[in-house]
N, C-alpha and C. Protein backbone atom coordinates (compact mmCIF):
# COMPACT_ATOMS: atom_id res chain seq x y z
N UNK A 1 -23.38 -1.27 -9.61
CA UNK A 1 -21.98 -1.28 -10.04
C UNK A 1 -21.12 -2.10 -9.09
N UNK A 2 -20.76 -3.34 -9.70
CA UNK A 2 -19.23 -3.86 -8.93
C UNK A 2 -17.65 -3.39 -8.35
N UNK A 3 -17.61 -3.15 -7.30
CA UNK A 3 -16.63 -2.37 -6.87
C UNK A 3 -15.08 -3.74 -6.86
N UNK A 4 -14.05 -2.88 -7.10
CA UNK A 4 -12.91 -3.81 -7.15
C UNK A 4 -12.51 -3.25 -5.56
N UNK A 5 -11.50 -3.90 -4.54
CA UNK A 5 -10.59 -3.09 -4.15
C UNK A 5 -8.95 -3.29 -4.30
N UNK A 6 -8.44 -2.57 -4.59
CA UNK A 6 -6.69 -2.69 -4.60
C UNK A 6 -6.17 -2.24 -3.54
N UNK A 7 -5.81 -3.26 -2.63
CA UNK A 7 -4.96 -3.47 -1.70
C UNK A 7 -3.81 -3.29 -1.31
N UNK A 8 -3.37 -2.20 -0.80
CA UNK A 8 -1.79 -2.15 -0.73
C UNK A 8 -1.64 -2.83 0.71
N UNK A 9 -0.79 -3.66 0.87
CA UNK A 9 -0.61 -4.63 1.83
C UNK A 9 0.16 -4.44 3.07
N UNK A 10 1.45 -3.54 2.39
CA UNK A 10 2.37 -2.87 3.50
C UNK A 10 2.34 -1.69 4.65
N UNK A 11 2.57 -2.50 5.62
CA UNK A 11 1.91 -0.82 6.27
C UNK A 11 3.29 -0.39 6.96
N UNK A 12 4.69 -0.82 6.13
CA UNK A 12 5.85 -0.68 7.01
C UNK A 12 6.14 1.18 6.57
N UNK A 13 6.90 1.96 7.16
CA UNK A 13 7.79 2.98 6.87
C UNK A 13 8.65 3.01 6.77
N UNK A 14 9.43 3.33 5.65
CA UNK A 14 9.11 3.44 4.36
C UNK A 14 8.86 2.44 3.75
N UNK A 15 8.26 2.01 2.66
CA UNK A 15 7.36 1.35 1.86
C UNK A 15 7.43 1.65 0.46
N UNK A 16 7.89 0.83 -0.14
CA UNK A 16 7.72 1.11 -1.86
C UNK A 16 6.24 0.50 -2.29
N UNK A 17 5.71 0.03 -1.51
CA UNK A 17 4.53 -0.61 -1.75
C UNK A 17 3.37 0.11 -2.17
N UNK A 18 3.50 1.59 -2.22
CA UNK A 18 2.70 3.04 -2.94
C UNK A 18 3.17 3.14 -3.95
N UNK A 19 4.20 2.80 -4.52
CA UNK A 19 5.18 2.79 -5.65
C UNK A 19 4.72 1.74 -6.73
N UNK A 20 4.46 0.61 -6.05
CA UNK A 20 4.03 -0.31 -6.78
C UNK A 20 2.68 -0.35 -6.98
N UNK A 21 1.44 -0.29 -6.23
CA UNK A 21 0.20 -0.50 -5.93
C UNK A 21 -0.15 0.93 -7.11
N UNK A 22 0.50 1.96 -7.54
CA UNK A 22 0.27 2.65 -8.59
C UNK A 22 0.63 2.06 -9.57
N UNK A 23 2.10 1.73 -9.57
CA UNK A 23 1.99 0.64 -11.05
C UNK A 23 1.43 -0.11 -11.40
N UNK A 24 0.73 -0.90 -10.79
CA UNK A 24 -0.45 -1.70 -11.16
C UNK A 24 -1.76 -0.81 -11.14
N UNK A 25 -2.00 0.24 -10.86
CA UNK A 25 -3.18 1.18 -10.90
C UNK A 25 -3.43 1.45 -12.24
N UNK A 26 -2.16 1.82 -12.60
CA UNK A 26 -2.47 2.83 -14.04
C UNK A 26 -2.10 1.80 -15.15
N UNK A 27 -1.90 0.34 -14.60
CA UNK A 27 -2.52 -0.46 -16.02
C UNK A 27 -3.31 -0.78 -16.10
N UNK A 28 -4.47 -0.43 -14.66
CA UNK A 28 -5.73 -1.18 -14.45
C UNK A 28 -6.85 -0.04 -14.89
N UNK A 29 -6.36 1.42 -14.83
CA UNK A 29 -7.25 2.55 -15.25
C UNK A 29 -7.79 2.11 -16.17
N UNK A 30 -7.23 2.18 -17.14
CA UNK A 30 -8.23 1.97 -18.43
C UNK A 30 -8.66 0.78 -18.89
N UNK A 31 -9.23 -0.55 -17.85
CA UNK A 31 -9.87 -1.48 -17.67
C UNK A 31 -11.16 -1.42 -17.18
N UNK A 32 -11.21 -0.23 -16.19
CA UNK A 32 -12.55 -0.07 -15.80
C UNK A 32 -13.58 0.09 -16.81
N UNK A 33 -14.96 0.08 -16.32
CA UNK A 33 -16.01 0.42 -17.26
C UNK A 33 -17.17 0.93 -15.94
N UNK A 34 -17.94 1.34 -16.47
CA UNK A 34 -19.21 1.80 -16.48
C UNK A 34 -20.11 0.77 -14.73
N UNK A 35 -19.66 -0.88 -15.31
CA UNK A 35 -20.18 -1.64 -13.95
C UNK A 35 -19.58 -1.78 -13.31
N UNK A 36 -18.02 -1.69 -13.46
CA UNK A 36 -16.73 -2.06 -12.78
C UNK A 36 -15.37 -1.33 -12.71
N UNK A 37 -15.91 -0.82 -11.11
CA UNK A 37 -14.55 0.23 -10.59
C UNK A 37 -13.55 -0.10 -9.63
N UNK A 38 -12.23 0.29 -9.51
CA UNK A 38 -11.52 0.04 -8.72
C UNK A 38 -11.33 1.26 -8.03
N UNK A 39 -10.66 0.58 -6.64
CA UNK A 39 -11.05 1.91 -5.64
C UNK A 39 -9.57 1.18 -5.00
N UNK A 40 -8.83 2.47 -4.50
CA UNK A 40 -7.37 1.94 -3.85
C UNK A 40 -7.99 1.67 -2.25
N UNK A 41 -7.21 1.06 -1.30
CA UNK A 41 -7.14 1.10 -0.29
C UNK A 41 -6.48 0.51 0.42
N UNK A 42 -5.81 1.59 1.34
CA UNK A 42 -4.52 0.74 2.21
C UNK A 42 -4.66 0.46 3.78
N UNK A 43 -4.20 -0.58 3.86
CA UNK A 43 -3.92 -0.98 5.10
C UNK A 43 -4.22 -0.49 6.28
N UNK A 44 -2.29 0.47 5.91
CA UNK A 44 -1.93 1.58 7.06
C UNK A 44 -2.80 2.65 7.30
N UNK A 45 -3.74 2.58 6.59
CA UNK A 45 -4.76 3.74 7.05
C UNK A 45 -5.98 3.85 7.95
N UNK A 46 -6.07 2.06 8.59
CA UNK A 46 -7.31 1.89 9.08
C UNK A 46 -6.32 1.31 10.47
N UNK A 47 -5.03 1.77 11.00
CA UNK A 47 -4.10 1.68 11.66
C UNK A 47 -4.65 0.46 12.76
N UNK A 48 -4.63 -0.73 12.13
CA UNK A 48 -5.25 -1.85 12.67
C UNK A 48 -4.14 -2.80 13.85
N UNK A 49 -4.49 -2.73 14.96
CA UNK A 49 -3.55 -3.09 15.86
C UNK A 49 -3.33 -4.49 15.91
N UNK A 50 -2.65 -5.05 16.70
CA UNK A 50 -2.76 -6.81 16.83
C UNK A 50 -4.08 -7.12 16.96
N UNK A 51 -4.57 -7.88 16.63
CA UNK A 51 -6.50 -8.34 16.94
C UNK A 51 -6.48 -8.00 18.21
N UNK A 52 -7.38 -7.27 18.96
CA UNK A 52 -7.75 -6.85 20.02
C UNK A 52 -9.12 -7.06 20.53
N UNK A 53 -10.20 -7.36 19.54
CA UNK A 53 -11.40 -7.56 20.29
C UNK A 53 -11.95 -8.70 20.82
N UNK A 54 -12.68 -8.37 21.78
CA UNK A 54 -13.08 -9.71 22.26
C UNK A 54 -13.96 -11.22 22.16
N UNK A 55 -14.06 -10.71 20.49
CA UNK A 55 -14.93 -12.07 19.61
C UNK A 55 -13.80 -12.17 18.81
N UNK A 56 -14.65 -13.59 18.35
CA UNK A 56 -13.58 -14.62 17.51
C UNK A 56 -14.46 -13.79 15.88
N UNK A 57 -13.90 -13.18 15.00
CA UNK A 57 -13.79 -13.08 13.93
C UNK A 57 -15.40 -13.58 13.12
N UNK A 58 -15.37 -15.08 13.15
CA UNK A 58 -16.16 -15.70 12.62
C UNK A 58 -17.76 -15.77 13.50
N UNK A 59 -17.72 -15.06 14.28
CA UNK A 59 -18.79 -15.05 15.34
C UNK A 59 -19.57 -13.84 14.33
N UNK A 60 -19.24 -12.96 13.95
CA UNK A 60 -19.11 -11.59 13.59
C UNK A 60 -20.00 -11.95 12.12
N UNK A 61 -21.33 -11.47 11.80
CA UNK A 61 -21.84 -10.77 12.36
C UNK A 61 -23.60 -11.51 13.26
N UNK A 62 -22.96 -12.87 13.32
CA UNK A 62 -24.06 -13.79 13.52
C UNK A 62 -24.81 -13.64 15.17
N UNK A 63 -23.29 -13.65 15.66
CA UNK A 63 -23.75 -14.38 17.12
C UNK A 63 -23.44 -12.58 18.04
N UNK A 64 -22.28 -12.40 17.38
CA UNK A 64 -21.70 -10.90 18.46
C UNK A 64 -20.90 -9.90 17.48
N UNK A 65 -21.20 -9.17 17.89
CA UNK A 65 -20.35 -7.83 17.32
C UNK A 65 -19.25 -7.67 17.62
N UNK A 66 -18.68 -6.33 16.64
CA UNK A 66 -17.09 -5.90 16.82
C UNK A 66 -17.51 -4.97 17.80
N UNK A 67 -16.68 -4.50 18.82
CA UNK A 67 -16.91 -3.84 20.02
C UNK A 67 -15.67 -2.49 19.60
N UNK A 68 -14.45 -2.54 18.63
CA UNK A 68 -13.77 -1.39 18.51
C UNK A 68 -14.15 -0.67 17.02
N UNK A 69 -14.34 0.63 16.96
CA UNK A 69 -14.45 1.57 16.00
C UNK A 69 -13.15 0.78 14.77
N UNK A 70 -12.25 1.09 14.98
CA UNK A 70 -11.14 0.71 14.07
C UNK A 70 -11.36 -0.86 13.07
N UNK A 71 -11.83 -1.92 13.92
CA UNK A 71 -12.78 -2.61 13.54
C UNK A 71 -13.77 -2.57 12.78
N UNK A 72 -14.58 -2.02 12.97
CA UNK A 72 -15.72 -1.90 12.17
C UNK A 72 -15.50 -0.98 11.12
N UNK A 73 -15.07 0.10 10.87
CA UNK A 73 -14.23 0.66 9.86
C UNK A 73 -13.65 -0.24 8.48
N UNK A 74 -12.66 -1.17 9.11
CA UNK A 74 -12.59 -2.16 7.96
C UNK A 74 -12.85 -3.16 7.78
N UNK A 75 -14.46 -3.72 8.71
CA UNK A 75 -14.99 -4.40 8.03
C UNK A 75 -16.20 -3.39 7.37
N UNK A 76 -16.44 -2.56 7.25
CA UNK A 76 -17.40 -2.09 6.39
C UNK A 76 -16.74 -1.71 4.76
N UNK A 77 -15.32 -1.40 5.12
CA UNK A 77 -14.27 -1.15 4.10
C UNK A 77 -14.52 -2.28 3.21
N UNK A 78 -14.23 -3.44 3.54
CA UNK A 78 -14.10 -4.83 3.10
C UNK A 78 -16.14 -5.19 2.17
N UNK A 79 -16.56 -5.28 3.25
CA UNK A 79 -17.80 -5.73 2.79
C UNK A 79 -18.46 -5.28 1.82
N UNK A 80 -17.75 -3.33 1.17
CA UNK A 80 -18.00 -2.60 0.67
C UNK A 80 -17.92 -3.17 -1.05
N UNK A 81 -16.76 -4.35 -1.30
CA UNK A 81 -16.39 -4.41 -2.54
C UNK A 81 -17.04 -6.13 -2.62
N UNK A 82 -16.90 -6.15 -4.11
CA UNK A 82 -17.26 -7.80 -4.65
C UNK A 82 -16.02 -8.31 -4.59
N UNK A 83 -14.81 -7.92 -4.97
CA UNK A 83 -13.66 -8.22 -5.20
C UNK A 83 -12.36 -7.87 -5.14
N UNK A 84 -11.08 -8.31 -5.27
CA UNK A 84 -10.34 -8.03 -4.10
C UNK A 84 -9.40 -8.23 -5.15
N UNK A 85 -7.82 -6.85 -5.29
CA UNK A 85 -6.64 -7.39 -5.78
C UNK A 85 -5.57 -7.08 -4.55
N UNK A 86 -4.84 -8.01 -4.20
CA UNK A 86 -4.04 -7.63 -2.77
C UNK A 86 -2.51 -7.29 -3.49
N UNK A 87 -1.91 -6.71 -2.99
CA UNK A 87 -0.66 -5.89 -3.79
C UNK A 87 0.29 -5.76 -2.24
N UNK A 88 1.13 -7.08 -2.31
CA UNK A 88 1.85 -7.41 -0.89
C UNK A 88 3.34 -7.41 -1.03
N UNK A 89 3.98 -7.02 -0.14
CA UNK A 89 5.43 -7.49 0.07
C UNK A 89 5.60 -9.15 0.47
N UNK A 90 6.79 -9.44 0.45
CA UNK A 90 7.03 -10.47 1.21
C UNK A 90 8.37 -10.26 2.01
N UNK A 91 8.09 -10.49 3.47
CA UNK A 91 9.27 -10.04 4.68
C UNK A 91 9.75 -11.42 4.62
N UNK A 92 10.79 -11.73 5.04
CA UNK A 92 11.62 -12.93 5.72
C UNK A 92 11.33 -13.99 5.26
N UNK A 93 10.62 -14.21 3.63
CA UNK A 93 10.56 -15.30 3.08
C UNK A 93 9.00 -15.58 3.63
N UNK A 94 8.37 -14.92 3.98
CA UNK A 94 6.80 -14.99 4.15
C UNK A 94 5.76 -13.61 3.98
N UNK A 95 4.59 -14.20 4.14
CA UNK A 95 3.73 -13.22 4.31
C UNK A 95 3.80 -11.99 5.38
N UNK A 96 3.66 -10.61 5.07
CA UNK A 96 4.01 -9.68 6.19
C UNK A 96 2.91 -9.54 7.59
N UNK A 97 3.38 -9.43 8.60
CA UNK A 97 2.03 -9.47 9.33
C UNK A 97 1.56 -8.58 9.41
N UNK A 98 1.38 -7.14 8.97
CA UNK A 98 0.31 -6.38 8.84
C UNK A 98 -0.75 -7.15 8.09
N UNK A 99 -0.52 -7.66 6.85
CA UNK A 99 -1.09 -8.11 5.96
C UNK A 99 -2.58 -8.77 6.61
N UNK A 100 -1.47 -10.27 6.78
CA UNK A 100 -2.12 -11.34 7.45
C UNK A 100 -3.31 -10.84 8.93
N UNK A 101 -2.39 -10.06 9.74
CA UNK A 101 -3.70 -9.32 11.00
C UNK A 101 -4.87 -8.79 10.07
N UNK A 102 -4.59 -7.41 9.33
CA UNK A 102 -5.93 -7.19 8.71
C UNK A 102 -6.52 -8.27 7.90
N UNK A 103 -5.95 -9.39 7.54
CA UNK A 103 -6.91 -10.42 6.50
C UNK A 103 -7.63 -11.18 8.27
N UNK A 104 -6.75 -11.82 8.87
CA UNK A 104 -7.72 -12.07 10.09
C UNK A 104 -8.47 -11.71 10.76
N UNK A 105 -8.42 -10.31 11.09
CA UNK A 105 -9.51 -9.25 11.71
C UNK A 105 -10.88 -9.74 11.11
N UNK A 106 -11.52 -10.23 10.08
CA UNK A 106 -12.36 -10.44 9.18
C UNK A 106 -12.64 -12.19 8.96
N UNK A 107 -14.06 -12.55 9.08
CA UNK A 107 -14.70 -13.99 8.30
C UNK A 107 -15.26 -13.74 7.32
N UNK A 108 -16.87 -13.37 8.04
CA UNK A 108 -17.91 -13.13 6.82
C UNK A 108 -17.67 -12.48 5.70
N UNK A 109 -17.15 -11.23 5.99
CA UNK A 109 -16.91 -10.45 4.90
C UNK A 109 -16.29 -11.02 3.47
N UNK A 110 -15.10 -11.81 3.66
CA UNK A 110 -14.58 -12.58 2.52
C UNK A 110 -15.17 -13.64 1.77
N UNK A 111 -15.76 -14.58 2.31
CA UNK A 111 -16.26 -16.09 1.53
C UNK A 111 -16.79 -15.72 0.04
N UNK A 112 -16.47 -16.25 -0.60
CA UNK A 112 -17.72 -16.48 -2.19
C UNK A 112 -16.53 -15.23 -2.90
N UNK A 113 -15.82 -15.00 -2.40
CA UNK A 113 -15.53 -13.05 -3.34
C UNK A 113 -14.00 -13.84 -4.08
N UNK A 114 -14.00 -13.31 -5.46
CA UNK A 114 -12.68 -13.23 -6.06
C UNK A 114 -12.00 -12.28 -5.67
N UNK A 115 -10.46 -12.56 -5.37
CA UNK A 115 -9.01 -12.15 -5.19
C UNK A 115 -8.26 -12.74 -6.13
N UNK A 116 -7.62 -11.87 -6.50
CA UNK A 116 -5.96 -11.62 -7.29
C UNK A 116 -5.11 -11.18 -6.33
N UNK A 117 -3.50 -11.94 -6.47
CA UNK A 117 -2.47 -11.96 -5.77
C UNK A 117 -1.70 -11.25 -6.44
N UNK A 118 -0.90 -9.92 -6.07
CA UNK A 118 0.59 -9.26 -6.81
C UNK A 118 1.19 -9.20 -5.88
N UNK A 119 2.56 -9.76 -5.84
CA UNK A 119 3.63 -9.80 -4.73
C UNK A 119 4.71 -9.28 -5.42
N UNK A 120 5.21 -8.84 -4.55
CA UNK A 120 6.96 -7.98 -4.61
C UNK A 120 7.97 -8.56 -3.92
N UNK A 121 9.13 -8.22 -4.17
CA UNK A 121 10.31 -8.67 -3.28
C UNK A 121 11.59 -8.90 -3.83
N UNK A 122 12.55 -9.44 -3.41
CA UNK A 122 14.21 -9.32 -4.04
C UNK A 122 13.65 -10.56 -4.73
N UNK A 123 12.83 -11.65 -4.38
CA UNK A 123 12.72 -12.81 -5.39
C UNK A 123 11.51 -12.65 -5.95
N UNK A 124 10.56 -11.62 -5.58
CA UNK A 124 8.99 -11.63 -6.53
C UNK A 124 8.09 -11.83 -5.45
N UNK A 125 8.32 -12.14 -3.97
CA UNK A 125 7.52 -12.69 -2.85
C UNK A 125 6.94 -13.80 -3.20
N UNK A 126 7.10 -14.64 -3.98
CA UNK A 126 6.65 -16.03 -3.95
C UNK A 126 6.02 -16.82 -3.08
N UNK A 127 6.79 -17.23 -1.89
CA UNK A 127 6.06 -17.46 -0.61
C UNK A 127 5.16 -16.52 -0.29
N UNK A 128 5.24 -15.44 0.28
CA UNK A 128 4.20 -14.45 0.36
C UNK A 128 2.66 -14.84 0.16
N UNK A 129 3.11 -14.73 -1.44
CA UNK A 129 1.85 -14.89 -2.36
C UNK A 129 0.91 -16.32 -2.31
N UNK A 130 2.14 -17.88 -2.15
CA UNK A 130 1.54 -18.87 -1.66
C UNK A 130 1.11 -18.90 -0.75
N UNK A 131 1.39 -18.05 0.74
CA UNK A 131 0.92 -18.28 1.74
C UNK A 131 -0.18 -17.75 1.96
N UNK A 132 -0.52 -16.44 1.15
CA UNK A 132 -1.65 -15.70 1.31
C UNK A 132 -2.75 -16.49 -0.04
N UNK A 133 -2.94 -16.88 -0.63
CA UNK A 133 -3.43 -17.60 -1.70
C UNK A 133 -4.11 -19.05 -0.85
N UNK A 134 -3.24 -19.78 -0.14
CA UNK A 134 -3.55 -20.87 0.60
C UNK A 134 -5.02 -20.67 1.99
N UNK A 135 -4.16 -18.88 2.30
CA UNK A 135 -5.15 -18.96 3.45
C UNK A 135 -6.35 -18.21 2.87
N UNK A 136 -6.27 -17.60 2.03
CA UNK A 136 -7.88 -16.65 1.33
C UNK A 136 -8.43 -17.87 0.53
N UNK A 137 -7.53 -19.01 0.16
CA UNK A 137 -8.50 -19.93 -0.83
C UNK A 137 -9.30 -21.03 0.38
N UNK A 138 -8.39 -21.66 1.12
CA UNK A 138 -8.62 -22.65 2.24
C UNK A 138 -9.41 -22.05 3.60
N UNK A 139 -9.52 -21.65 3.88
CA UNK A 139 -9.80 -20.60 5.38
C UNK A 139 -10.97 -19.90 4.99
N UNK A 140 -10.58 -18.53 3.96
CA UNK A 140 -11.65 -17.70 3.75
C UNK A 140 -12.69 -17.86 2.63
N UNK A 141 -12.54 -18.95 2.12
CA UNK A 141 -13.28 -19.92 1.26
C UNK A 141 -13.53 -18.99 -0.03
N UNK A 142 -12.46 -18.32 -0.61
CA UNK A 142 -12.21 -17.34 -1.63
C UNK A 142 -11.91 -17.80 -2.96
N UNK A 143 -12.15 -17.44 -4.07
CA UNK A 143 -11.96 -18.02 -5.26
C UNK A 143 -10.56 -17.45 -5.78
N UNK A 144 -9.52 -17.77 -5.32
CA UNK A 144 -8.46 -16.87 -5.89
C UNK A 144 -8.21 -17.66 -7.51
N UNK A 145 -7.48 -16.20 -8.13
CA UNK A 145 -7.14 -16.50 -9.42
C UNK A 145 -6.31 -17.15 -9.73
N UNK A 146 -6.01 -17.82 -10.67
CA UNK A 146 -4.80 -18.76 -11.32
C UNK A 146 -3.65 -17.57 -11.25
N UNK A 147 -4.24 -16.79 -12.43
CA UNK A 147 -2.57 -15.98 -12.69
C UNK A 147 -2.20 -14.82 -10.95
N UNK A 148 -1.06 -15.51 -10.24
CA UNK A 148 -0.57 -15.04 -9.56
C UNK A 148 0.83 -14.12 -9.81
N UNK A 149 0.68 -12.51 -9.82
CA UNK A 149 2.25 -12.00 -10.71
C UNK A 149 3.04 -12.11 -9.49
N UNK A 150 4.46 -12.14 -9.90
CA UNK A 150 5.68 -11.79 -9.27
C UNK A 150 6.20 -10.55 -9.49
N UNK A 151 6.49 -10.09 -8.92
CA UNK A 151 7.30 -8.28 -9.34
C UNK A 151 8.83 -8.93 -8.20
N UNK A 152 9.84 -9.28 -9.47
CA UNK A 152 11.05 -9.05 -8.46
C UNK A 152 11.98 -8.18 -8.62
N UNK A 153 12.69 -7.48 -7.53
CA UNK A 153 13.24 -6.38 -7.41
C UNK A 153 14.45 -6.65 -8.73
N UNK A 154 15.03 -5.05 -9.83
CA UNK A 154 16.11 -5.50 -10.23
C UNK A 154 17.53 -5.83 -9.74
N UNK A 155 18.10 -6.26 -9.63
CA UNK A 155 19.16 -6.69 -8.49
C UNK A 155 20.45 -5.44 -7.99
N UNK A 156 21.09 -5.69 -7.19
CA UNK A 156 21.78 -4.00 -6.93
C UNK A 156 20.91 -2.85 -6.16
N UNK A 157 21.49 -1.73 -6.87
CA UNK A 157 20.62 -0.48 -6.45
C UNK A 157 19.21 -0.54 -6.14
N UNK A 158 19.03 -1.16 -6.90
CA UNK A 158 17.02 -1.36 -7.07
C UNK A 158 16.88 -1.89 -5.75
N UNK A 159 17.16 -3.01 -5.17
CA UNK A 159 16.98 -3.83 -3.99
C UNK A 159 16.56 -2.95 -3.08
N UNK A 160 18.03 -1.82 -2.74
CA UNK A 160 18.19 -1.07 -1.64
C UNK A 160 17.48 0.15 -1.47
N UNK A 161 17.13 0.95 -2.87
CA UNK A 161 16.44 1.97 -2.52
C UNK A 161 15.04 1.48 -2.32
N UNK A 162 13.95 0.26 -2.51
CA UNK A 162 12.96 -0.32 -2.45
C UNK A 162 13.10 -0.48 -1.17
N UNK A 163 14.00 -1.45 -0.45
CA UNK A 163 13.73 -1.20 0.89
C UNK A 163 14.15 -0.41 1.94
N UNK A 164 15.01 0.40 1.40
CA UNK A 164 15.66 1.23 2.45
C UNK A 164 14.84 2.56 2.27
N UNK A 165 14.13 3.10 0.91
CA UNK A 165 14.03 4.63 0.41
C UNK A 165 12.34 4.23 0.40
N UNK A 166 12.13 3.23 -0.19
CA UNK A 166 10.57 3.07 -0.06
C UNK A 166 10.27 3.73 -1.57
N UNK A 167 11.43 3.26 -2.49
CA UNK A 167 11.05 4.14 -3.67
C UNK A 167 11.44 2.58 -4.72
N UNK A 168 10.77 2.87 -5.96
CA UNK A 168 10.87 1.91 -7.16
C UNK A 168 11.65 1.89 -8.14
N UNK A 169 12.51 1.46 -8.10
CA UNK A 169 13.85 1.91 -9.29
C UNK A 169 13.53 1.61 -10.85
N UNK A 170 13.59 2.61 -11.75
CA UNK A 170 13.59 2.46 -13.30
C UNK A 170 13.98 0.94 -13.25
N UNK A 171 15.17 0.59 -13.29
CA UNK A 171 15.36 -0.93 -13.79
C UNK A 171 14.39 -2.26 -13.70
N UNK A 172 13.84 -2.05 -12.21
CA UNK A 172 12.82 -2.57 -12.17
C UNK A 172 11.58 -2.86 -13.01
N UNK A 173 11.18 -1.49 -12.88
CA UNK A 173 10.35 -1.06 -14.01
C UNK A 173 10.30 -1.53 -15.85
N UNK A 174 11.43 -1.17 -15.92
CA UNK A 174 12.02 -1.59 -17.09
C UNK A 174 11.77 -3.46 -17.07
N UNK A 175 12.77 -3.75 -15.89
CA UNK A 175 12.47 -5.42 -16.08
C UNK A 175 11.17 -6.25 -15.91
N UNK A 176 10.08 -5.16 -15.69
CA UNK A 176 8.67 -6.05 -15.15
C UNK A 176 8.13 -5.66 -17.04
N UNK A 177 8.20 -4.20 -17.25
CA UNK A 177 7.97 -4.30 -18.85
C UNK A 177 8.28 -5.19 -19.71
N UNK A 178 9.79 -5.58 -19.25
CA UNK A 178 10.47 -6.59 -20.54
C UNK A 178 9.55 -7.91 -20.23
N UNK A 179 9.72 -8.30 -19.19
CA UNK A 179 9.58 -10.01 -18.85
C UNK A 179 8.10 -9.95 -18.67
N UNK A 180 7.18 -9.10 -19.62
CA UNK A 180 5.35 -9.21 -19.41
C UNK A 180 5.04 -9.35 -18.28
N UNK A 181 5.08 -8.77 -17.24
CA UNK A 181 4.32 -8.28 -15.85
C UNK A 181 3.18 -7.13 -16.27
N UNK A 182 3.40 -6.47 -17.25
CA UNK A 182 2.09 -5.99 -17.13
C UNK A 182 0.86 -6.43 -17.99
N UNK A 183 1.49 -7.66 -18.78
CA UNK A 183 0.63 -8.55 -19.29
C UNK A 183 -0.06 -9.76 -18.31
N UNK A 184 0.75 -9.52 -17.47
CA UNK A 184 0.05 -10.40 -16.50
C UNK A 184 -0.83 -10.46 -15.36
N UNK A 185 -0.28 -9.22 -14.98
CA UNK A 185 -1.85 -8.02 -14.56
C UNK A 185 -3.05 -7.91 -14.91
N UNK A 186 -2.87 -7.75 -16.63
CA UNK A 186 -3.53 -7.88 -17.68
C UNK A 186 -4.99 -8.97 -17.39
N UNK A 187 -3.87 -10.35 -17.07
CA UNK A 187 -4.54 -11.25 -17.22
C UNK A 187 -5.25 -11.91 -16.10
N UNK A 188 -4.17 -11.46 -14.88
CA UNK A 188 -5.15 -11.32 -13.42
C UNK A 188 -6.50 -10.81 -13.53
N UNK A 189 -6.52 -9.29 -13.83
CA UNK A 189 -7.60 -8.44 -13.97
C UNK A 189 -8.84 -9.17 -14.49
N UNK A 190 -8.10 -9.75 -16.07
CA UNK A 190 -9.11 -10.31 -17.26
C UNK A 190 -9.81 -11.22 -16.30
N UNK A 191 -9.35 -12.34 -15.07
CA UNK A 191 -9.66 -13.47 -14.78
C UNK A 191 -10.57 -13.05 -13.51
N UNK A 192 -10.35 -12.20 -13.09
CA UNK A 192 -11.33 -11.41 -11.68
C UNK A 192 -12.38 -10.77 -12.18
N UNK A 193 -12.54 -10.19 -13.11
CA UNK A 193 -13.52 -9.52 -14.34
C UNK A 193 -14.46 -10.61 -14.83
N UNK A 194 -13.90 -11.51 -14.99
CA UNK A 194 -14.92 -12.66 -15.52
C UNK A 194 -15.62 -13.51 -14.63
N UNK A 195 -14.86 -13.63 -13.70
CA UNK A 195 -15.71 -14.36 -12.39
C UNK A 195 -16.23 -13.55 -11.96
N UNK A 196 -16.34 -12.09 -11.64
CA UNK A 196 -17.31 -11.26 -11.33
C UNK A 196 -18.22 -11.10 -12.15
N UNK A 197 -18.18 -11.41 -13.87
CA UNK A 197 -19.57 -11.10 -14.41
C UNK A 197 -20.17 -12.57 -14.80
N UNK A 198 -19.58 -13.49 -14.06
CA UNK A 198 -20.17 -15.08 -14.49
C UNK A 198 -21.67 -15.36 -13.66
N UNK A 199 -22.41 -15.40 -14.62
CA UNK A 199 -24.14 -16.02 -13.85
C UNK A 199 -23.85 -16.47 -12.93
N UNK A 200 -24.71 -16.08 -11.32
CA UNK A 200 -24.35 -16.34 -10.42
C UNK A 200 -25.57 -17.96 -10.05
N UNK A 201 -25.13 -19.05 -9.81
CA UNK A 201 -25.91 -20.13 -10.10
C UNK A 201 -27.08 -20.09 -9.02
N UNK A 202 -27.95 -20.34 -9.21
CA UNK A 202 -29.60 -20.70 -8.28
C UNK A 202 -29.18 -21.16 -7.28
């Protein structure tokens, strides 16, 4: 059986990013099947510090080992799945660095594997999503998907309780329904689903 993982990206407090990483859950529930499961997993839970060990990433698991527990934790996390949906904020007009540290902590583990991009933010995290797309496609030699969604905040109230309350406002909600965001999920999913069951070549 092919394991998915869904990525919640944020490891700030408070965080609407549990808020969201379910909304995209429960359009993805009833996508699964029988060879192909998704499994949540966050970040903040493998409480990953600035890179701290004393190998370079890409050494790992050829030449030298990870020397910290916390480490090895999520790279076994990682190595665990075929494929990858990352479900990110975007801070200050970029990628967040929790994000980016846990995607660097890691080489081997990534190459050859499909990822899907869902970004959030007052504009949809756009940058975010390019910047993390550039470095999992270029760097971690990853097949990312075409359809990249935007989730942008509804403007007003919505903004503030998302980042101030760590909570997801109806309007929002409402506006990702209207403007097909969850058709586009849809079609993320459809496109990670198919490169995971495409003949793998000789």
């Amino acid at each position: 059986m092919a394991k998915v993982a869904l990525i919640k990206g944020s490891t700030r407090t408070p965080s609407v990013g549990p808020d969201i990483t379910d909304w995209v859950h429960n359009i993805l529930k009833s996508q699964t099947t029988d060879t192909l499961q998704i499994e949540l997993l966050d970040i903040a839970d493998f409480n990953l510090p600035v890179y701290d060990e004393p190998v370079v990433p890409a050494m790992v698991p050829a030449l030298k080992q990870f020397t910290k527990e916390h480490s090895k934790k999520w790279s076994a996390a990682i190595a665990s799945f075929q494929g990858y949906i990352f479900v990110i904020p975007e801070y200050n007009l970029g990628l967040a660095g929790g994000t980016k540290n846990a995607i660097d902590y890691l080489y081997s583990e990534w190459p050859g594997k499909p990822v899907a991009i869902i970004s959030y933010g007052a504009q949809g995290g756009k940058n975010a999503s390019q910047q993390l797309s550039e470095s999992l496609r270029v760097v971690m030699k990853m097949e990312v998907m075409a359809t990249r969604v935007l989730l942008p905040f509804a403007p007003g109230s919505d903004v503030y309780s998302a980042i101030n309350e760590g909570a997801l406002g109806e309007e929002s909600r409402k506006a990702w329904e209207d403007d097909g965001k969850k058709e586009q999920v849809l079609q993320a999913w459809k496109e990670l689903k198919d490169t995971l069951e495409k003949p793998k070549e000789e």
